[in-house]
N, C-alpha and C. Protein backbone atom coordinates (compact mmCIF):
# COMPACT_ATOMS: atom_id res chain seq x y z
N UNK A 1 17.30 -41.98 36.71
CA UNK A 1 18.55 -41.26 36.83
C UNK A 1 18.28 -39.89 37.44
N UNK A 2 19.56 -39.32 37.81
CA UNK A 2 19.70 -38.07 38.72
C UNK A 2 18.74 -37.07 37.52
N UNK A 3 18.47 -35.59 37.46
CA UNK A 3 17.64 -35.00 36.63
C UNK A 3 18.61 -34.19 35.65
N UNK A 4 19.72 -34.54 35.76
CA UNK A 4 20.84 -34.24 34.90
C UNK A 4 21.57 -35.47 34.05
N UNK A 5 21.34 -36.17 34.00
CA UNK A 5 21.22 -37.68 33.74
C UNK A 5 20.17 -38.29 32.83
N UNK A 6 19.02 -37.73 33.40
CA UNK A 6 17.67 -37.93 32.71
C UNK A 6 17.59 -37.46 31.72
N UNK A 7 18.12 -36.36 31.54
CA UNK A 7 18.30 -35.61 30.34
C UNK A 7 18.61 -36.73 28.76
N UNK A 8 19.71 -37.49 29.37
CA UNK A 8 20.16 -38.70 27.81
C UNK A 8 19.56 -39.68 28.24
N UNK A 9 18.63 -39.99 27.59
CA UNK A 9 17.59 -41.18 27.26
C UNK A 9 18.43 -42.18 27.69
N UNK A 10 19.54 -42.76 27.02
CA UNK A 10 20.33 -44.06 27.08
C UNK A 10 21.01 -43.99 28.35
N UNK A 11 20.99 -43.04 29.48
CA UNK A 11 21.89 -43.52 30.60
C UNK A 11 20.97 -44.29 31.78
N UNK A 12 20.06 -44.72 31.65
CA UNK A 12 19.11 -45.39 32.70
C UNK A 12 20.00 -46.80 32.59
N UNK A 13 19.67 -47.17 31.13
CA UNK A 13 20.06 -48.38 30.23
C UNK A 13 21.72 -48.68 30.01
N UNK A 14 22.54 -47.95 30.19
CA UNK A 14 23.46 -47.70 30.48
C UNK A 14 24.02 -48.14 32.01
N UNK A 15 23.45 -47.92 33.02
CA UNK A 15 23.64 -47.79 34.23
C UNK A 15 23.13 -49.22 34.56
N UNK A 16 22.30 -50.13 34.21
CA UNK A 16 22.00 -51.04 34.53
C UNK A 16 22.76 -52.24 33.87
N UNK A 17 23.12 -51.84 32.55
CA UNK A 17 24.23 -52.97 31.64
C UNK A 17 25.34 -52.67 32.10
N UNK A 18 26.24 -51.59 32.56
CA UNK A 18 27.18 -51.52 33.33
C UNK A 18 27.46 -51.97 34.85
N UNK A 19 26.49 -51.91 35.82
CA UNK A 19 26.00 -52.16 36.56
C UNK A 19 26.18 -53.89 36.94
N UNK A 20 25.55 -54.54 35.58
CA UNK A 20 25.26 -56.11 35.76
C UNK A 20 26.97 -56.89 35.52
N UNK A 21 27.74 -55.94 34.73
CA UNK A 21 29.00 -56.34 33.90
C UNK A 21 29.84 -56.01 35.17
N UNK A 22 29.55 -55.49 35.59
CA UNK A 22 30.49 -55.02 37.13
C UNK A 22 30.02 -56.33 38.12
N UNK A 23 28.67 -56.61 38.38
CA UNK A 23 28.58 -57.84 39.30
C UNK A 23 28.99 -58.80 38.80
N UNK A 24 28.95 -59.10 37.27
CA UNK A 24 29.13 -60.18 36.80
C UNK A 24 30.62 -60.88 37.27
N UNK A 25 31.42 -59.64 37.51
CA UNK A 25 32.90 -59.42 37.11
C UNK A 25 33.60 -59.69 39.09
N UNK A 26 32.21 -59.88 39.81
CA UNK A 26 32.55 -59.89 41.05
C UNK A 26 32.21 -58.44 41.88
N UNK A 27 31.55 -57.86 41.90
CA UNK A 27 31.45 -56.63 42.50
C UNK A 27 29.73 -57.43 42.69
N UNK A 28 29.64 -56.57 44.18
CA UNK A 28 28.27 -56.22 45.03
C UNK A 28 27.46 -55.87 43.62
N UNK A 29 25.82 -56.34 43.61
CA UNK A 29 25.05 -55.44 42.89
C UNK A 29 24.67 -54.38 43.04
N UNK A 30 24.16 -54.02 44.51
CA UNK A 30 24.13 -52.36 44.25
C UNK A 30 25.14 -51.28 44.16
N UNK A 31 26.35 -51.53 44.98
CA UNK A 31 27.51 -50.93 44.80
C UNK A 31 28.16 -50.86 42.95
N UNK A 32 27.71 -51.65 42.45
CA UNK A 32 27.76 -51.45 40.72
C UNK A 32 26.89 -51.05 40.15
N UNK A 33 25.79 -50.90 40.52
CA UNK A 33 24.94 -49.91 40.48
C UNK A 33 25.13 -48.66 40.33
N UNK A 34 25.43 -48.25 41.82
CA UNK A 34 25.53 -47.03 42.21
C UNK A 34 26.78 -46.39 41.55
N UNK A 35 28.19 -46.78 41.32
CA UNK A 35 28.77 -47.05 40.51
C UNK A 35 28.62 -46.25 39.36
N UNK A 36 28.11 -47.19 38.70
CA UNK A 36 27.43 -47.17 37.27
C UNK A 36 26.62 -45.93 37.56
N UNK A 37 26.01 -45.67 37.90
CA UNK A 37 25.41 -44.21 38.41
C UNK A 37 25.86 -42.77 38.29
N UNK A 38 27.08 -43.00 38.94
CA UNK A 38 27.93 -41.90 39.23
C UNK A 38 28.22 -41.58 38.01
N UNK A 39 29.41 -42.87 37.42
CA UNK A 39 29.85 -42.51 35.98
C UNK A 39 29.38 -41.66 34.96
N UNK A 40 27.89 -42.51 35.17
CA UNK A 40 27.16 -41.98 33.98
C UNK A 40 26.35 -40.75 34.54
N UNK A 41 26.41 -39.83 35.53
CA UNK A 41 26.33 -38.92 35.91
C UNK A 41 27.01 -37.69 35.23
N UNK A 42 26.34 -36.48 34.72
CA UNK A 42 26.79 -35.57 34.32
C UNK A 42 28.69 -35.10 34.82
N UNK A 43 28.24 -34.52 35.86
CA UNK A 43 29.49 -33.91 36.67
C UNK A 43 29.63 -35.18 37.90
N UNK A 44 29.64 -36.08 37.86
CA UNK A 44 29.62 -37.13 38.57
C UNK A 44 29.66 -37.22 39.98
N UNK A 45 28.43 -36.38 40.62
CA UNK A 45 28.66 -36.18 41.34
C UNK A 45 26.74 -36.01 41.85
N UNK A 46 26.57 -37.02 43.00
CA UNK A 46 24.95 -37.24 43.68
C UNK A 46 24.96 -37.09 44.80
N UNK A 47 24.01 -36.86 45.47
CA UNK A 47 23.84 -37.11 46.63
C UNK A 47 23.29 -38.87 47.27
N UNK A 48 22.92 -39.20 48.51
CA UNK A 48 22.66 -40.33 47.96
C UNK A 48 20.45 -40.03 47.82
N UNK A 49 20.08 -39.14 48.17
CA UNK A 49 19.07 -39.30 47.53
C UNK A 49 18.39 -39.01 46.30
N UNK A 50 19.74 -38.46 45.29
CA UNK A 50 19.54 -39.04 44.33
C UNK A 50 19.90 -40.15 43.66
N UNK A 51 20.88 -40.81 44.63
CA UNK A 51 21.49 -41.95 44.19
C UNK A 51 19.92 -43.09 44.41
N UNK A 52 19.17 -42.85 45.54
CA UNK A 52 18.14 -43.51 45.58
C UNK A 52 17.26 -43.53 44.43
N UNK A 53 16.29 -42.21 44.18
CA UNK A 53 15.83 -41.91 43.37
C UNK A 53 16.30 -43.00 41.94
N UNK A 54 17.64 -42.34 41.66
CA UNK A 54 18.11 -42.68 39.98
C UNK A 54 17.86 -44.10 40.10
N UNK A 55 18.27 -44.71 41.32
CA UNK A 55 18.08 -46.41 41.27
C UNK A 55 16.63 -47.23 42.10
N UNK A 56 15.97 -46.14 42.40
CA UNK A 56 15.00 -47.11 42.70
C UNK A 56 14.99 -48.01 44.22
N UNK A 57 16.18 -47.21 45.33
CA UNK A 57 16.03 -47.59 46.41
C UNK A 57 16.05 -46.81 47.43
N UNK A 58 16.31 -47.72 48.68
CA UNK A 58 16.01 -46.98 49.68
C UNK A 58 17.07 -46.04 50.42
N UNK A 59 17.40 -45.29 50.85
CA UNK A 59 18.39 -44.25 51.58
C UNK A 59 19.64 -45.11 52.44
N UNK A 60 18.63 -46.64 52.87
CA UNK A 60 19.76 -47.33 53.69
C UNK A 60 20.79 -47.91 52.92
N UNK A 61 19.84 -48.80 51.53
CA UNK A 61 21.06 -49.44 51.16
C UNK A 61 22.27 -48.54 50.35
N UNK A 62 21.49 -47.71 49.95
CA UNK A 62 22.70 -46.41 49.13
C UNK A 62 23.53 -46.13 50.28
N UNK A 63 23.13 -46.36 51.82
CA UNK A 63 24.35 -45.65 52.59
C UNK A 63 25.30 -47.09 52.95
N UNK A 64 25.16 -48.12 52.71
CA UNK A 64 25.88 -49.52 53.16
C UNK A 64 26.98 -49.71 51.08
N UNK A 65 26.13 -49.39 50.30
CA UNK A 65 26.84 -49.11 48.99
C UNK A 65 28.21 -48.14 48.80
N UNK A 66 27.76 -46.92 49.30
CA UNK A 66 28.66 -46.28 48.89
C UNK A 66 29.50 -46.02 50.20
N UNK A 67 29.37 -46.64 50.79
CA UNK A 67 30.35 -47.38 52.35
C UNK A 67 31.27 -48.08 51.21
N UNK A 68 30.90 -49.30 50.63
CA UNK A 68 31.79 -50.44 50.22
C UNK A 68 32.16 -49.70 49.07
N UNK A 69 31.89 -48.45 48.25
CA UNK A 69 32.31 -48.05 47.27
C UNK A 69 33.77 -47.41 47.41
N UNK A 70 33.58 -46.84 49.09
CA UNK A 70 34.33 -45.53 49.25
C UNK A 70 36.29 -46.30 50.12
N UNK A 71 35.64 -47.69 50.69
CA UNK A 71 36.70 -48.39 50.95
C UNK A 71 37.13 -48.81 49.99
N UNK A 72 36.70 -49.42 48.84
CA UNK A 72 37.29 -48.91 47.43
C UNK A 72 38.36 -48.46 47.15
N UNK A 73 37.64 -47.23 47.56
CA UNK A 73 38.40 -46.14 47.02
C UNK A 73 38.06 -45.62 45.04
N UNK A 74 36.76 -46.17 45.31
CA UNK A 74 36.30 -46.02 44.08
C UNK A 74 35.34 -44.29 44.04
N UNK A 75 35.00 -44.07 45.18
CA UNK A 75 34.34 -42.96 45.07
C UNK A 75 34.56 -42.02 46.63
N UNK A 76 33.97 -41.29 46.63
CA UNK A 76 34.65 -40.50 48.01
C UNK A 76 33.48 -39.23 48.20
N UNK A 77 33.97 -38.92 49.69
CA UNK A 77 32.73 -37.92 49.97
C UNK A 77 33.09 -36.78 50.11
N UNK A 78 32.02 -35.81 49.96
CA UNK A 78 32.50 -33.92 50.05
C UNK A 78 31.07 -33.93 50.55
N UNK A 79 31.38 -32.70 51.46
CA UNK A 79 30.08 -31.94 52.11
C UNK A 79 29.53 -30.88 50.98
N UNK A 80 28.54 -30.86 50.67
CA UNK A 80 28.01 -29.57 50.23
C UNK A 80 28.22 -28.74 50.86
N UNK A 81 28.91 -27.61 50.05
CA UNK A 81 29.28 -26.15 50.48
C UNK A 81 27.89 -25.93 50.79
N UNK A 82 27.78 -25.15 52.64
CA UNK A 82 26.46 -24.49 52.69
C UNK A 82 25.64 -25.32 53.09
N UNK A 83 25.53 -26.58 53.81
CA UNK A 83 24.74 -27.24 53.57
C UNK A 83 25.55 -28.71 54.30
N UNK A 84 24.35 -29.63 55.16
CA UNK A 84 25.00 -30.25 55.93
C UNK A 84 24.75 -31.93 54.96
N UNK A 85 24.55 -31.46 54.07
CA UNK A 85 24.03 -32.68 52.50
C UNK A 85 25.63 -33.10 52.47
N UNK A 86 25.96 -34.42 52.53
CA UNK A 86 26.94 -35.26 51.57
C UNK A 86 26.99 -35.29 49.93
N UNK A 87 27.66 -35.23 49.37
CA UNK A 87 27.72 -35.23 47.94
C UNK A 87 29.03 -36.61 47.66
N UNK A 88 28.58 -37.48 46.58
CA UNK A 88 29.27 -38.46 46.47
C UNK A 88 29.99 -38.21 45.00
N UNK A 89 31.18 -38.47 45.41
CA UNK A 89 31.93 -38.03 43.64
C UNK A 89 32.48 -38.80 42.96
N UNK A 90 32.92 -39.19 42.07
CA UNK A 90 33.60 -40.42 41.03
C UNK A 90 34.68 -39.13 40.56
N UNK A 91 35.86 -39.96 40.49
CA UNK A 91 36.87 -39.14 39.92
C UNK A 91 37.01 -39.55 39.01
N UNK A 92 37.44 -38.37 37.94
CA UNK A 92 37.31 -38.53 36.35
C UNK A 92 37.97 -40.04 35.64
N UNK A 93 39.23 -40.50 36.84
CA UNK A 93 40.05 -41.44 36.03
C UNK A 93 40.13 -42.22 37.67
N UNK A 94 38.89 -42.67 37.78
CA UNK A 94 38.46 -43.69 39.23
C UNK A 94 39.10 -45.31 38.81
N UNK A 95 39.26 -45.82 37.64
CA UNK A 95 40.16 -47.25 37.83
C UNK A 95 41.05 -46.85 37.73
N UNK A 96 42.24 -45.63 38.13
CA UNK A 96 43.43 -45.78 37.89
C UNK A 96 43.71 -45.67 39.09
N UNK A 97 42.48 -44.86 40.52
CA UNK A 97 42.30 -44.58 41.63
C UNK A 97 42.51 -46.41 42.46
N UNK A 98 41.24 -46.81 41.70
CA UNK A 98 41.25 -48.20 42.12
C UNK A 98 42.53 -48.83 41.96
N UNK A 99 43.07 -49.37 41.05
CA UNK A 99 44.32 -50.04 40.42
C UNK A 99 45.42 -49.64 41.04
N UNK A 100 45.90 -48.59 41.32
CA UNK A 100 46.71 -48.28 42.34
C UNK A 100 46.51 -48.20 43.61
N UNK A 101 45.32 -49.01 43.94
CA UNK A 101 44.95 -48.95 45.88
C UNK A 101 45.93 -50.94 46.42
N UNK A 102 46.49 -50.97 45.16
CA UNK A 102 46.71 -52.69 45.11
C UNK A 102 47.58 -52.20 46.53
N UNK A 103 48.62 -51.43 46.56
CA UNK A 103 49.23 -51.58 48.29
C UNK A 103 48.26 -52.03 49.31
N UNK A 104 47.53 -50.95 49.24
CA UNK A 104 46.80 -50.81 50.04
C UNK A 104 45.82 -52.50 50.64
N UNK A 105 45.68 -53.22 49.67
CA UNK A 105 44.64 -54.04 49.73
C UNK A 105 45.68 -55.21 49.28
N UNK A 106 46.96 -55.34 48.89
CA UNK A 106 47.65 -56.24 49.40
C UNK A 106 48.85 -56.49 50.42
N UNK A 107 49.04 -55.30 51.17
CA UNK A 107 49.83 -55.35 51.92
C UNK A 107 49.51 -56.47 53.16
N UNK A 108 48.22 -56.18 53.46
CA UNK A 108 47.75 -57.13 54.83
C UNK A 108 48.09 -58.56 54.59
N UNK A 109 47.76 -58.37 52.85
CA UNK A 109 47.20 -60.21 52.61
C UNK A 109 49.00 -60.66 52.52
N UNK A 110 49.69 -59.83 51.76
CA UNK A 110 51.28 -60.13 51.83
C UNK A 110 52.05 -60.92 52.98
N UNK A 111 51.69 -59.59 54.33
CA UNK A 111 52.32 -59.98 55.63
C UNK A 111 51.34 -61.17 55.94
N UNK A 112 50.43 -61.15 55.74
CA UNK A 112 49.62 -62.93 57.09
C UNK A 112 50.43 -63.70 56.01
N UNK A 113 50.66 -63.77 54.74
CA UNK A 113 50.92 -65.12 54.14
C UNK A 113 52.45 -65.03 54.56
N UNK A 114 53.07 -63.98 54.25
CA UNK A 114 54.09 -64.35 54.90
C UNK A 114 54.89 -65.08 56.21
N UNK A 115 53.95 -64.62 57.37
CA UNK A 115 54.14 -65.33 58.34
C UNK A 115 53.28 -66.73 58.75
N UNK A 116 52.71 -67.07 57.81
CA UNK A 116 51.85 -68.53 57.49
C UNK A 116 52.88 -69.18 56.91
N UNK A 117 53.98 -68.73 55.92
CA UNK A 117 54.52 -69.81 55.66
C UNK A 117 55.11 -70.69 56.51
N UNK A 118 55.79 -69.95 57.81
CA UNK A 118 56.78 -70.90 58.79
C UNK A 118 55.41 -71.54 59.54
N UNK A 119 54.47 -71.51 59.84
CA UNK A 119 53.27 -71.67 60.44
C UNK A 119 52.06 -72.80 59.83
N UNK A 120 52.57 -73.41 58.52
CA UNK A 120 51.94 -74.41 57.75
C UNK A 120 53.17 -75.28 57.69
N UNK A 121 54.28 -75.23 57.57
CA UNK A 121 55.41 -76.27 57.57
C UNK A 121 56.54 -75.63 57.10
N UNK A 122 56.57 -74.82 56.96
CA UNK A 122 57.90 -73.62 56.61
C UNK A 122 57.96 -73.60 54.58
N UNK A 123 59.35 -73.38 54.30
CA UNK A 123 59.65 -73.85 52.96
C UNK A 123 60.14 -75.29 52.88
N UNK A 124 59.38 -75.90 51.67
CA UNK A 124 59.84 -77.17 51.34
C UNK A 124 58.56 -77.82 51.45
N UNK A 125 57.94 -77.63 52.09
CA UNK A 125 56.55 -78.16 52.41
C UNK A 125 55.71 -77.28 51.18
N UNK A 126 54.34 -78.43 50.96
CA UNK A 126 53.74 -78.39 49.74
C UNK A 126 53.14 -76.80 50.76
N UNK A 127 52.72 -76.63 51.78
CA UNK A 127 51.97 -75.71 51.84
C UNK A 127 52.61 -74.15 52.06
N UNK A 128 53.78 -74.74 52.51
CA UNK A 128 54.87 -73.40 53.02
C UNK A 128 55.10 -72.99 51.74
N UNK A 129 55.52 -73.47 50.80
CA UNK A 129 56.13 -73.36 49.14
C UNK A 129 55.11 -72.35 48.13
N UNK A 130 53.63 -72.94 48.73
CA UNK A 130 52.16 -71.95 48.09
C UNK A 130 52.36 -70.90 48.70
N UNK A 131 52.50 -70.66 49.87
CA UNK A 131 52.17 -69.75 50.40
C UNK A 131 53.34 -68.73 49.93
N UNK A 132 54.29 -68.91 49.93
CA UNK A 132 55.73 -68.13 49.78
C UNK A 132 56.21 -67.93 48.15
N UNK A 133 55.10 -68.68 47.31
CA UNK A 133 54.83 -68.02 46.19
C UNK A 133 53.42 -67.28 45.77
N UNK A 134 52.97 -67.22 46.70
CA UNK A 134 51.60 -66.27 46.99
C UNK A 134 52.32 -64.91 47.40
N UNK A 135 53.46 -64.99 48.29
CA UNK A 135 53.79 -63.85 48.80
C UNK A 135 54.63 -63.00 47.48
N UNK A 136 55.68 -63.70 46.93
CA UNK A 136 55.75 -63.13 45.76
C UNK A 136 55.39 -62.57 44.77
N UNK A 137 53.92 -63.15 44.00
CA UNK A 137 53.20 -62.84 43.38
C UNK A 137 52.90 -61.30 43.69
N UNK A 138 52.39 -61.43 45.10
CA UNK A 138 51.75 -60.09 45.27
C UNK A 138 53.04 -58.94 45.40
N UNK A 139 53.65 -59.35 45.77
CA UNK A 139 54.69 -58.37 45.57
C UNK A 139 55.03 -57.87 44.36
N UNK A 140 54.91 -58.81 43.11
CA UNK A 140 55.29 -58.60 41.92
C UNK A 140 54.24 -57.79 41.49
N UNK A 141 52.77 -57.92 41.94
CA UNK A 141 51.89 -56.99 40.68
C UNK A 141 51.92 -55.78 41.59
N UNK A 142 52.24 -55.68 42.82
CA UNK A 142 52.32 -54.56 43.02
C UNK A 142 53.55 -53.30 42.57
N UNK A 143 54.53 -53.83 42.46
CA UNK A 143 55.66 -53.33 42.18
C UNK A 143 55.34 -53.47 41.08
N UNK A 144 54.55 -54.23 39.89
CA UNK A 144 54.17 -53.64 38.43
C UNK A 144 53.35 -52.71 38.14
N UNK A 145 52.48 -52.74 39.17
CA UNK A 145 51.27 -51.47 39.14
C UNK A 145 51.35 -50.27 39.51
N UNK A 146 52.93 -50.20 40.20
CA UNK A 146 53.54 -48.79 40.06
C UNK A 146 53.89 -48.54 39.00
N UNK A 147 54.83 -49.12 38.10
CA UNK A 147 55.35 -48.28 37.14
C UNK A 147 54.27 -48.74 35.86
N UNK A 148 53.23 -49.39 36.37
CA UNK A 148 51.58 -49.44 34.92
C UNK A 148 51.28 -48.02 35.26
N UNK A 149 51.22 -47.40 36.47
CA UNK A 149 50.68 -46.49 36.61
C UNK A 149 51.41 -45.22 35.90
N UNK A 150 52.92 -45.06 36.51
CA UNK A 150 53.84 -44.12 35.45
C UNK A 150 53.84 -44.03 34.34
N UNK A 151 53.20 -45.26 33.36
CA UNK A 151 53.11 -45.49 31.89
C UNK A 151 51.64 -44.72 31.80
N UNK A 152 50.43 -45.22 32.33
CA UNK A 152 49.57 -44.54 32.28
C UNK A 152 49.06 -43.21 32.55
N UNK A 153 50.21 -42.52 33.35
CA UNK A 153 50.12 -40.84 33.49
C UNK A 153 50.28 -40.57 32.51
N UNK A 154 51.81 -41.13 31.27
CA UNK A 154 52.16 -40.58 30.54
C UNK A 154 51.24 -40.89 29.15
N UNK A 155 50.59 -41.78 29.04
CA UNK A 155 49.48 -41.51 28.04
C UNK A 155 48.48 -41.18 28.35
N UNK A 156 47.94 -41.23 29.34
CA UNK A 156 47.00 -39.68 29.52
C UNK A 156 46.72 -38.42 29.36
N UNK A 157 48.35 -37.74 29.16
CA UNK A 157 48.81 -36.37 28.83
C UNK A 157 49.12 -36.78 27.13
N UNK A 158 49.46 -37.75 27.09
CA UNK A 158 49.30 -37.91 25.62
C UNK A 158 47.87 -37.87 24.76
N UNK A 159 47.21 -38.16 25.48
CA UNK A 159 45.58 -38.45 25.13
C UNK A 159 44.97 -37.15 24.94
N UNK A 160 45.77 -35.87 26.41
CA UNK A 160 44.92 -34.41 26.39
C UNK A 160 44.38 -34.24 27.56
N UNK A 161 44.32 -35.44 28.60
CA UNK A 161 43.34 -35.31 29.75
C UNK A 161 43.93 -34.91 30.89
């Protein structure tokens, strides 16, 4: 771990059981890694050669990781003030970051299915009928994951954070 990190014995061990529960769950292994890294990062916030360091690799794959982290939208970059160093950050409440990127990452899949339905046999057809309740679906959790999200501002401020 980073040398602020190192400090609590249990975040090596931490970072690697979080890490495995994240691939397990469908996520890249090093990108849950690195991940797992951040979190358990003091002020959550590395460069990637300490992201190397803390994990034990090389400079390339930390830069192809926190590529797939940052389309995400799970983590994001700042320049070091002073300094031509990248700094990689996790925001304090990063699955609520994630969880609300659902526009974002279902809008594309929305419109192709939509225009697949007339394009497999329209409606009425076994395949037009999937598809045009595929398109719904996604419409529905997205339009739920707005107002999950309005519920979750408001117990957050309930929480103190």
């Amino acid at each position: 771990m980073s040398t602020r990190a190192a400090r609590q014995p249990d975040a090596a061990r931490f970072v690697e059981r979080f890490g495995s529960a994240l691939t397990e769950a469908g996520m890249q292994r090093l990108p849950s890694r690195v991940f797992a890294a951040l979190l358990a990062d003091e002020d959550g916030r590395m460069t990637a050669a300490e992201i190397g360091e803390a994990l034990s690799v090389s400079a390339a794959s930390v830069s192809g990781a926190v590529r797939h982290l940052q389309q995400m939208r799970m983590i994001h970059r700042e320049r070091e003030p002073g300094t031509r160093r990248d700094v990689y950050v996790v925001a304090d409440d990063a699955w609520h970051d994630v969880m609300l990127n659902t526009p974002r990452i279902y809008e594309p899949l929305t419109a192709a299915l939509r225009e697949g339905v007339e394009e497999v046999g329209g409606r009425g057809s076994g395949a037009g009928d999937r598809l045009a309740l595929s398109v719904h679906f996604l419409e529905f959790v997205t339009e739920e994951m707005q107002q999950l999200s309005a519920r979750w501002d408001q117990r957050r401020a309930e929480l103190g954070y």
